[in-house]
N, C-alpha and C. Protein backbone atom coordinates (compact mmCIF):
# COMPACT_ATOMS: atom_id res chain seq x y z
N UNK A 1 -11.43 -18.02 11.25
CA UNK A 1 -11.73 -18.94 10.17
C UNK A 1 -11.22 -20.30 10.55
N UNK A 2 -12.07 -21.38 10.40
CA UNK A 2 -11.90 -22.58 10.38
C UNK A 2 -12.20 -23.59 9.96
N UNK A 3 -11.66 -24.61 9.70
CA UNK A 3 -12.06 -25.36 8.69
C UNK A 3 -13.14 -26.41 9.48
N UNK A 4 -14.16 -27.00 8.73
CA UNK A 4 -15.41 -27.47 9.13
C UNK A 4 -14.78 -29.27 9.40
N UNK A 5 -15.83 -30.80 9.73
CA UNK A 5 -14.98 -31.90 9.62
C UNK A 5 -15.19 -32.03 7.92
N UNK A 6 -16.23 -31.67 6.99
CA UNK A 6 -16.17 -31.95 5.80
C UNK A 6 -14.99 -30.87 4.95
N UNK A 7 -14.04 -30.08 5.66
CA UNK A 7 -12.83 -29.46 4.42
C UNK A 7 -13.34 -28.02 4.42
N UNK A 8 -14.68 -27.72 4.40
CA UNK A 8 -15.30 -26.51 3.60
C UNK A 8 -14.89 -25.30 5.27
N UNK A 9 -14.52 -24.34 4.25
CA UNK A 9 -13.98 -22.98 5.36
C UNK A 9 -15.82 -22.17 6.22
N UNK A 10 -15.00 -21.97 7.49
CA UNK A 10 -16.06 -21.42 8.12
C UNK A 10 -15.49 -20.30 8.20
N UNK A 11 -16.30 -18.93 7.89
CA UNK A 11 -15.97 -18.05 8.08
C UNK A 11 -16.62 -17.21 9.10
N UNK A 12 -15.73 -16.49 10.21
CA UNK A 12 -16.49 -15.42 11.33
C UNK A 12 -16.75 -14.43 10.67
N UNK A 13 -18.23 -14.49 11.29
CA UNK A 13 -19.10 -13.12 10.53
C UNK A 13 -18.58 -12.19 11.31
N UNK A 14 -18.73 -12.46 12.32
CA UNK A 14 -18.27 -10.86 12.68
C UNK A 14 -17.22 -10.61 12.81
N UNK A 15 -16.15 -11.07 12.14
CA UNK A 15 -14.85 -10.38 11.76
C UNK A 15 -15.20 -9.79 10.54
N UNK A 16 -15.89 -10.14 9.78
CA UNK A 16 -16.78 -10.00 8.12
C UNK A 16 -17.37 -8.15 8.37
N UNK A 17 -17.98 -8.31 9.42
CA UNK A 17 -18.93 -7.49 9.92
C UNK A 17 -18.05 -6.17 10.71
N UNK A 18 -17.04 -6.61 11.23
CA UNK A 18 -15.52 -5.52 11.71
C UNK A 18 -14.87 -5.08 10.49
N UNK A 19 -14.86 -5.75 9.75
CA UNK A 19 -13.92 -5.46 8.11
C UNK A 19 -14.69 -4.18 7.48
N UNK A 20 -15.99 -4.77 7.19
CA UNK A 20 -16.97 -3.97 6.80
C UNK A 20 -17.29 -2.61 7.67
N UNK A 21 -17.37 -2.26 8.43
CA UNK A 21 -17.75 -1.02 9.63
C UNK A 21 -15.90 -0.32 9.49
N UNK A 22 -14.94 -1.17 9.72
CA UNK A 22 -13.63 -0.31 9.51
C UNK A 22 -13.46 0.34 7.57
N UNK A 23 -14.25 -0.38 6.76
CA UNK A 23 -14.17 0.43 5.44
C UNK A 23 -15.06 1.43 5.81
N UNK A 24 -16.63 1.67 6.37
CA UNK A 24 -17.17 2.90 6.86
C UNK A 24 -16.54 3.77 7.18
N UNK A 25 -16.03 3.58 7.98
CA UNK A 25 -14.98 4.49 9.41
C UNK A 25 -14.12 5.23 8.41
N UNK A 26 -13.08 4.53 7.94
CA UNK A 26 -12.22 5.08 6.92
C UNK A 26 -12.50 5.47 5.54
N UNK A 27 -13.64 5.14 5.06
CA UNK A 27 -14.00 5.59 3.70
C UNK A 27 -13.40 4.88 2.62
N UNK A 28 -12.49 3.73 2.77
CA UNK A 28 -11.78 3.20 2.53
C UNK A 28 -13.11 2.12 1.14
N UNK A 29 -12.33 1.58 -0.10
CA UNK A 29 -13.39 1.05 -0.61
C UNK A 29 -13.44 -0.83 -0.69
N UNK A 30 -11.97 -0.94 -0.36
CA UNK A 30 -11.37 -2.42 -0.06
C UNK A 30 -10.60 -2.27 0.99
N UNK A 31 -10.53 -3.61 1.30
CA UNK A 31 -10.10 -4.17 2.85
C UNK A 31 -9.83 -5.81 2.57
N UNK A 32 -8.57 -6.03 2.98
CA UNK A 32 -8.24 -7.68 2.88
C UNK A 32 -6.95 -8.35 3.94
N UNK A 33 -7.64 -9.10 4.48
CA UNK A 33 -6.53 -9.88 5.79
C UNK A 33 -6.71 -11.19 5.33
N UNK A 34 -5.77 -11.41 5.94
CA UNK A 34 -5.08 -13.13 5.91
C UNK A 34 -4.30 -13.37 6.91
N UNK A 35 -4.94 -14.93 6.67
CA UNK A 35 -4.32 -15.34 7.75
C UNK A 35 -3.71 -17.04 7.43
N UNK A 36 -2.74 -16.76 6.91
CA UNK A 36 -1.88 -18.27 6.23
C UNK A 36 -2.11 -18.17 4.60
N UNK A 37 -2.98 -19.18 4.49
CA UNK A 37 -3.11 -19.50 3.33
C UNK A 37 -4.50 -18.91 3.02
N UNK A 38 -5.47 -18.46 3.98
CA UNK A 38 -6.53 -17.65 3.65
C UNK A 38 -6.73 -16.73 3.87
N UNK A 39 -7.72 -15.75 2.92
CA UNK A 39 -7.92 -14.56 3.26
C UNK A 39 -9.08 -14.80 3.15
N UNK A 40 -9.89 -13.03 3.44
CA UNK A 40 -11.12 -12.07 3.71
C UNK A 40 -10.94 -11.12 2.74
N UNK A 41 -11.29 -10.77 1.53
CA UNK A 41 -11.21 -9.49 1.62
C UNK A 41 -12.65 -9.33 1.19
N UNK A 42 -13.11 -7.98 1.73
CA UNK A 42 -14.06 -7.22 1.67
C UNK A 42 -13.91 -5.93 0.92
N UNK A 43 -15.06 -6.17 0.07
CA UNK A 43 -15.27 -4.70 -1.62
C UNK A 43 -16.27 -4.04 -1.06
N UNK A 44 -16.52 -2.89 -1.28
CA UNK A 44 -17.70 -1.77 -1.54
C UNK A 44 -17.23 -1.20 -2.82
N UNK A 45 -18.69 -1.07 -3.74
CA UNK A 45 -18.42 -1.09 -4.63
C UNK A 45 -19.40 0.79 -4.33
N UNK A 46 -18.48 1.70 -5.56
CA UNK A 46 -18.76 2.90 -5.11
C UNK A 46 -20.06 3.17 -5.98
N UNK A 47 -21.23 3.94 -5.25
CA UNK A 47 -22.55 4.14 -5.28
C UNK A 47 -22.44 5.38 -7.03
N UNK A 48 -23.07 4.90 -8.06
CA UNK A 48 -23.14 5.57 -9.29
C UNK A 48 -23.79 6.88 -9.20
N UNK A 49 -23.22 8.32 -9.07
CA UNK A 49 -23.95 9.34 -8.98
C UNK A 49 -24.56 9.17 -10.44
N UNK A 50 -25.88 9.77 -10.87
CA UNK A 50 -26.51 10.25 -11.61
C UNK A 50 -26.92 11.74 -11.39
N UNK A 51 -26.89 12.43 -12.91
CA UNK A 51 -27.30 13.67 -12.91
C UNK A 51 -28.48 13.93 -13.49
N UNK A 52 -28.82 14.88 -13.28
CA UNK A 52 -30.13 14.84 -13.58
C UNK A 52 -30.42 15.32 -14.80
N UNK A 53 -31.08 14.79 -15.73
CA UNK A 53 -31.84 15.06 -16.68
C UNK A 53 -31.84 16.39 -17.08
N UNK A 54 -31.17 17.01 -17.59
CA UNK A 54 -31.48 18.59 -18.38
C UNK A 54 -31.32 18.64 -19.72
N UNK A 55 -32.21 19.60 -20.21
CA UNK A 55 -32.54 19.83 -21.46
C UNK A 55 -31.98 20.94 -22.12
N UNK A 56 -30.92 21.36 -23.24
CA UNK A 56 -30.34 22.94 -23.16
C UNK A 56 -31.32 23.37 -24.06
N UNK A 57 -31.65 24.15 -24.17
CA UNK A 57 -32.19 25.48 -25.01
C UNK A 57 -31.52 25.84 -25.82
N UNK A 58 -32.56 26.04 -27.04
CA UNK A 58 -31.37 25.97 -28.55
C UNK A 58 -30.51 27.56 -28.13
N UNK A 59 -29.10 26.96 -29.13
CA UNK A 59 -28.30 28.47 -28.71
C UNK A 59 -28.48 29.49 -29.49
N UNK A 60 -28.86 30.92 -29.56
CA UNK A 60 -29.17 31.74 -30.41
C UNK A 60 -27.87 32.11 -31.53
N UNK A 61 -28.45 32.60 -32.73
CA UNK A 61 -27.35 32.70 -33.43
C UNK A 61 -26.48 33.73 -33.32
N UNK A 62 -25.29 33.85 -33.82
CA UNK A 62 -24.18 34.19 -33.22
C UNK A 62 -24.45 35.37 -34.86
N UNK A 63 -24.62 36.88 -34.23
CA UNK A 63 -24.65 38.05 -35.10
C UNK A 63 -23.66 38.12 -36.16
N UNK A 64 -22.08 37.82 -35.69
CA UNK A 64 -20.88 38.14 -36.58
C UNK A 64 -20.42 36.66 -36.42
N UNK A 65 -19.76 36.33 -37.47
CA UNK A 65 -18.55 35.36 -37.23
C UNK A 65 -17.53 35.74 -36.70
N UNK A 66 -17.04 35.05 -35.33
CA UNK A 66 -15.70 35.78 -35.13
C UNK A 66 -14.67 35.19 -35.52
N UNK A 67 -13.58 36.08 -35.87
CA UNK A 67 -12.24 35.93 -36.58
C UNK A 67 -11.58 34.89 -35.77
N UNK A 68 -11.48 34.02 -36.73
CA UNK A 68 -10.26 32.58 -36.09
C UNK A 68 -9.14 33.38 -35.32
N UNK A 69 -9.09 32.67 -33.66
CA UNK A 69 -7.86 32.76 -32.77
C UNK A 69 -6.73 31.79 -33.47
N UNK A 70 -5.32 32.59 -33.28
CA UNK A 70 -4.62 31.47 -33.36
C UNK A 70 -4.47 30.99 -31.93
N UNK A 71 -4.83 29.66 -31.80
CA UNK A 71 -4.70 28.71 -29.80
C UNK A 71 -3.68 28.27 -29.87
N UNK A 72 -2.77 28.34 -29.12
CA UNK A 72 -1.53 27.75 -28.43
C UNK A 72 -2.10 26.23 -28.68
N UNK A 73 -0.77 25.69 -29.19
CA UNK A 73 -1.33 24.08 -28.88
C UNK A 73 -1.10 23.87 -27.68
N UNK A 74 -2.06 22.88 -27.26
CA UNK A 74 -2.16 22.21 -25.55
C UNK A 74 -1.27 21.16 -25.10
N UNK A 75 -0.41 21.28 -24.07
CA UNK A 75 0.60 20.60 -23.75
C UNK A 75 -0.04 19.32 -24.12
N UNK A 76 0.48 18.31 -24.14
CA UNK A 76 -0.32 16.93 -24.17
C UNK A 76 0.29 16.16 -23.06
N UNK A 77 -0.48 15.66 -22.23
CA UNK A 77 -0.65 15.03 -21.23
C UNK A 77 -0.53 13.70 -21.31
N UNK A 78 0.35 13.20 -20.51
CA UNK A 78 1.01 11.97 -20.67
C UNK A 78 0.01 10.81 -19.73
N UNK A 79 -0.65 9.66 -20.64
CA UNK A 79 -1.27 8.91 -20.78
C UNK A 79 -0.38 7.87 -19.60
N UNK A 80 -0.62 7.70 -17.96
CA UNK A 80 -0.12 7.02 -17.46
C UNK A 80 -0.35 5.47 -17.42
N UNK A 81 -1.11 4.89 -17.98
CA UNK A 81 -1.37 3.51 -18.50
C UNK A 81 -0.30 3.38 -19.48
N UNK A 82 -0.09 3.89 -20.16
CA UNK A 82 0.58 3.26 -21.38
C UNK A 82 2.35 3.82 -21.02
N UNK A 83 2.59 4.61 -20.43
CA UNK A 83 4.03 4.82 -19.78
C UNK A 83 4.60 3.71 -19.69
N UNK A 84 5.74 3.71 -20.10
CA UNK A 84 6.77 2.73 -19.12
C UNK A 84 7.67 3.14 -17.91
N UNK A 85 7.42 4.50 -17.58
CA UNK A 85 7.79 5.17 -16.28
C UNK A 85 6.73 5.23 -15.15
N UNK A 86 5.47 4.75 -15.35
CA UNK A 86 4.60 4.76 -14.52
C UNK A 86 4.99 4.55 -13.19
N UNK A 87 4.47 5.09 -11.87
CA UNK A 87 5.17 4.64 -10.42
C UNK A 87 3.34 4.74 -10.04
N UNK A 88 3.52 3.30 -9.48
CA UNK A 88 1.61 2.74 -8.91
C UNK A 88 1.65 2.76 -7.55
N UNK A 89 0.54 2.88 -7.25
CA UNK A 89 0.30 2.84 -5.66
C UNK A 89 0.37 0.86 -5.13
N UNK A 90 1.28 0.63 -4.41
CA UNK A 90 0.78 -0.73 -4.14
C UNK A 90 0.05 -0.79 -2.92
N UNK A 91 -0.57 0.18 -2.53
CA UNK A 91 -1.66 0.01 -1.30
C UNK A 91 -2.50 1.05 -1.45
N UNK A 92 -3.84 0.88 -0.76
CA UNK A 92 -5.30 1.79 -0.45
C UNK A 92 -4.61 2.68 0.84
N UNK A 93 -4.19 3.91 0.22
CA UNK A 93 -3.86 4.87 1.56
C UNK A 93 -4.19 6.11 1.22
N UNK A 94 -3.72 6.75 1.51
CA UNK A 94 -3.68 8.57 1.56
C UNK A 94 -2.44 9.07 1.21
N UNK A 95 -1.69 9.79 -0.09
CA UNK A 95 -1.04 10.68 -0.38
C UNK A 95 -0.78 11.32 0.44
N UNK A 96 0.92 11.54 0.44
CA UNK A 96 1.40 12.96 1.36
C UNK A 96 2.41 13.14 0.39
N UNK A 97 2.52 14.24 -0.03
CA UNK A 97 3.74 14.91 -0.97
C UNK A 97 4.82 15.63 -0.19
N UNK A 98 4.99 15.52 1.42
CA UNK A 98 5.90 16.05 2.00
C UNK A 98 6.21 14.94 3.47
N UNK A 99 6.81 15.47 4.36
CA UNK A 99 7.23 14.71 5.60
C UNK A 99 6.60 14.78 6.24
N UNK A 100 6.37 16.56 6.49
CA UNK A 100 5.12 16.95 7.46
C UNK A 100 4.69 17.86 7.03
N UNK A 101 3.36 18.60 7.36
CA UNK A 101 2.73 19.74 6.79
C UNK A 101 3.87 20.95 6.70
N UNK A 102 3.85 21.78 5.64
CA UNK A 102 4.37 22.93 5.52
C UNK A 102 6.26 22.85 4.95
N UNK A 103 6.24 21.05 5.04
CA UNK A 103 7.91 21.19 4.43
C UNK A 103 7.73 20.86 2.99
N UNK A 104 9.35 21.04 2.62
CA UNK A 104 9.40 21.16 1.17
C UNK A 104 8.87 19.59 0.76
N UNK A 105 8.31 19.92 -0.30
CA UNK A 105 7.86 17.94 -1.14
C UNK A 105 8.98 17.60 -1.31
N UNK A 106 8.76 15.97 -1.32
CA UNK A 106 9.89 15.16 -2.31
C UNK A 106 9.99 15.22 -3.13
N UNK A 107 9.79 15.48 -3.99
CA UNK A 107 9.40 15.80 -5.49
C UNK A 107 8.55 16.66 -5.90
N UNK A 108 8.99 17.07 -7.25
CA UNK A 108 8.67 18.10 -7.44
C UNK A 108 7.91 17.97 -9.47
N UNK A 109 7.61 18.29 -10.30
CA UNK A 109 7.58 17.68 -11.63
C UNK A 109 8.88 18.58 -11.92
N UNK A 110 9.48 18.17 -13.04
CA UNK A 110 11.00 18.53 -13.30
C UNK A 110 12.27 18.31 -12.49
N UNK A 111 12.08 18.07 -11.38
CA UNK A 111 12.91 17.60 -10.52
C UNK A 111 13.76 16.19 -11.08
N UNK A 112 14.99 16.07 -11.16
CA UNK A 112 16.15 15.06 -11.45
C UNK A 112 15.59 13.98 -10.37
N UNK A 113 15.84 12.61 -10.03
CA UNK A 113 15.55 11.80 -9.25
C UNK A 113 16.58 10.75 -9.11
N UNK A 114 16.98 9.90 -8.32
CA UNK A 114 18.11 8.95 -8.32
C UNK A 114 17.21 7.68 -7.99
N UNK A 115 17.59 6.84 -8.77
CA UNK A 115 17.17 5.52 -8.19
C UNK A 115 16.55 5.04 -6.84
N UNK A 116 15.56 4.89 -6.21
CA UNK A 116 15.50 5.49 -4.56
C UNK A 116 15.34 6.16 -3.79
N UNK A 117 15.20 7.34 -4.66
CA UNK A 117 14.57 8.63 -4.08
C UNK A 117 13.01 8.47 -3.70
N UNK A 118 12.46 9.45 -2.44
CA UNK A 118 11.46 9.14 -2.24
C UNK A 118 10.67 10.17 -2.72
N UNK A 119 9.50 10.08 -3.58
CA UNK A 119 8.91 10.59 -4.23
C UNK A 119 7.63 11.33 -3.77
N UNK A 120 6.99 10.42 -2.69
CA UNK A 120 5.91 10.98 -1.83
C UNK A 120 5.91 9.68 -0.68
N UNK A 121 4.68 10.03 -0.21
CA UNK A 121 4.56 9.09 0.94
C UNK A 121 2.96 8.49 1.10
N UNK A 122 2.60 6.77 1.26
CA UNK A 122 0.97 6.67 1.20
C UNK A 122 1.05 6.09 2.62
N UNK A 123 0.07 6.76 3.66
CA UNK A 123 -0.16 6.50 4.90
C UNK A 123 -1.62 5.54 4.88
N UNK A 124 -0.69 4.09 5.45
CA UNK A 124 -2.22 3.03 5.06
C UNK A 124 -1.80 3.12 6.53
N UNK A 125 -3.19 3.32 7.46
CA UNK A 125 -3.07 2.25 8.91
C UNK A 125 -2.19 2.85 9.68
N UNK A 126 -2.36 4.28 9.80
CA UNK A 126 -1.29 5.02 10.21
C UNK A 126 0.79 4.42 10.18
N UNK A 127 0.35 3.74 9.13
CA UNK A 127 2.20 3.81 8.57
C UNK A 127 2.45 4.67 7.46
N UNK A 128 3.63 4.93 7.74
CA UNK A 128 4.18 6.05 6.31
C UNK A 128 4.79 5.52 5.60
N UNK A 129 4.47 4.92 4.09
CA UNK A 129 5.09 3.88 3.29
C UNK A 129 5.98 4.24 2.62
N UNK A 130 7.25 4.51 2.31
CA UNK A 130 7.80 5.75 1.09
C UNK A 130 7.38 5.43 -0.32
N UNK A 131 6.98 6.13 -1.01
CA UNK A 131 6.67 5.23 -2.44
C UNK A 131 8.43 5.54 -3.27
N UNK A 132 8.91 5.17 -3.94
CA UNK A 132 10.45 5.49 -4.27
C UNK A 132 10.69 5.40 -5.48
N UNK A 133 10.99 6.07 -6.22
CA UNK A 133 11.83 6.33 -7.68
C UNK A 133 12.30 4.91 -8.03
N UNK A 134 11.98 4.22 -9.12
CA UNK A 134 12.31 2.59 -9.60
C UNK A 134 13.37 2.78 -10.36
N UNK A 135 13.54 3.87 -10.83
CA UNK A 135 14.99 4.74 -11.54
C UNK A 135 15.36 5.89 -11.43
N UNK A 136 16.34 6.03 -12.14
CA UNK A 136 16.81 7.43 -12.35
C UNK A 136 16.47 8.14 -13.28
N UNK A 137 16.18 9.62 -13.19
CA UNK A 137 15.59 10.44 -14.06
C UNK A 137 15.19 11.15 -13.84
N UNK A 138 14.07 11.84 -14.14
CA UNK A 138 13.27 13.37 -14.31
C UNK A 138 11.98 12.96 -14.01
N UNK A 139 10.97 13.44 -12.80
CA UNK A 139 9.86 13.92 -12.30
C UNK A 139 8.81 14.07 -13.59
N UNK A 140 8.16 13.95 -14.63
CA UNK A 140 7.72 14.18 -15.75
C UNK A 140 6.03 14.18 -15.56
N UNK A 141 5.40 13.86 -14.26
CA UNK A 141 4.05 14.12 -13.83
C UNK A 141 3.72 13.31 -12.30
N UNK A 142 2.60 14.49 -11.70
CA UNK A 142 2.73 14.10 -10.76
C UNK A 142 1.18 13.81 -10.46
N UNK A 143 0.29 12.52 -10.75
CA UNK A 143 -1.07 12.32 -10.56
C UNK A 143 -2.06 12.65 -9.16
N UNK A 144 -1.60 12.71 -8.13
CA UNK A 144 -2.34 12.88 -7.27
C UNK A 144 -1.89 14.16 -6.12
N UNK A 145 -2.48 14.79 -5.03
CA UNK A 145 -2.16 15.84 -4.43
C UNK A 145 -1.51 15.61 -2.89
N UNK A 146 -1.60 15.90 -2.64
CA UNK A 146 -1.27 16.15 -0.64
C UNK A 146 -2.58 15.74 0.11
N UNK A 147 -2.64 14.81 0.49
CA UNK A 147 -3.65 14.51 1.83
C UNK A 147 -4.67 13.57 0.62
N UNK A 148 -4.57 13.34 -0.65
CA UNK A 148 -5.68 12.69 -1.47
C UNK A 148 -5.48 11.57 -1.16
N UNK A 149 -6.85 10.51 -1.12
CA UNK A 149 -6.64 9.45 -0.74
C UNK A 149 -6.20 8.29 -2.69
N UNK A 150 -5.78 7.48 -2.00
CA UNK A 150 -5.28 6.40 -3.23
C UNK A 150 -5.80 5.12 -3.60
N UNK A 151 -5.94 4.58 -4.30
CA UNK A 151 -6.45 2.83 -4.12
C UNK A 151 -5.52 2.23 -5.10
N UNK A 152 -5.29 1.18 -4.51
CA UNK A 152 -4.25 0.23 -5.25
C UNK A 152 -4.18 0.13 -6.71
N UNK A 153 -2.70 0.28 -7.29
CA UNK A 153 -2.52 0.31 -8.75
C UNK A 153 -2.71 1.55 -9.04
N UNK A 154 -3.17 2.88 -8.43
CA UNK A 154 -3.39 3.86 -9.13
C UNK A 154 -2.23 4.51 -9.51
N UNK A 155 -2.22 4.92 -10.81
CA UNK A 155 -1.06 5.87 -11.41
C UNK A 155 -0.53 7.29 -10.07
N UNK A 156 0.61 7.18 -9.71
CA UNK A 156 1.05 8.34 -8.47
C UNK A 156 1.99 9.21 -9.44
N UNK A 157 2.90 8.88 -10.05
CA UNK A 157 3.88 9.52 -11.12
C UNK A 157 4.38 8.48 -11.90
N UNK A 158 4.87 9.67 -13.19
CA UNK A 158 5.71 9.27 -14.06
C UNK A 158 7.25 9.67 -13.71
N UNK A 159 8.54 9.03 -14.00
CA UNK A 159 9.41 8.91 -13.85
C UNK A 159 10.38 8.68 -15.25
N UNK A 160 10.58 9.14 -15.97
CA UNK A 160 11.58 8.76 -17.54
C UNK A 160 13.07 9.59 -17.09
């Protein structure tokens, strides 16, 4: 990138065009470099599946009424937007919930935590980032799996 004699930025396409082919490669859906005071970043915006059109068939009627179950109420699931324990991804990587395949996780849900503890790990660019406990406390949900990939800001755990 360089600047033109009238001020206005020139940008290399085919660094544009490398940005773009390395989100292919990686599956990756953003991509952004800089360099000083400017950047590149490059979006793919993800393709809208549609389903197809089906029609159900009325349901036949039901011979007996059956006798009301009593249902367990359903745990309720903690709304990670609105948390104030939320722990976010600050980079587009890949989840690892352990060190290496087959060892124990860092965490666990219910697990106690200390300030600093490392909670999982997001591998952007083959680095291993630690993501880390912002406090102390209790493990209280754990949003994503082992090997899942991540994109920035996404809810990883709660922490209270």
């Amino acid at each position: 990138m360089t600047d033109t004699p009238n001020g206005a930025m020139q940008v290399d396409v085919g660094l544009v065009k490398q940005l773009a082919e390395l989100l292919d490669d990686t599956h990756l859906t953003e991509i952004e470099v800089s360099d000083g005071d400017r950047r590149i970043r490059v979006v793919r915006k993800a393709a809208a599946i549609t389903a197809p059109v089906m029609q159900a068939a009325p349901a036949p009627a039901p011979l007996a009424a059956p006798a009301p179950a009593a249902a367990a109420p359903a745990p309720l699931a903690i709304e990670p937007a609105d948390h104030p324990g939320v722990v976010k991804s600050p980079m587009v990587g890949t989840a690892y919930m352990a060190a290496e395949p087959g060892s124990k996780p860092f965490a666990v849900v219910g697990q106690a935590v200390a300030a600093g503890d490392t909670l999982l790990i997001v591998e952007a660019m083959k680095v291993m980032n630690p993501i880390v406990a912002p406090r102390a406390g209790t493990v209280r949900q754990l949003f994503v799996d082992n090997g899942q990939p991540v994109e920035f800001d996404q809810p990883l755990a709660i922490v209270e």
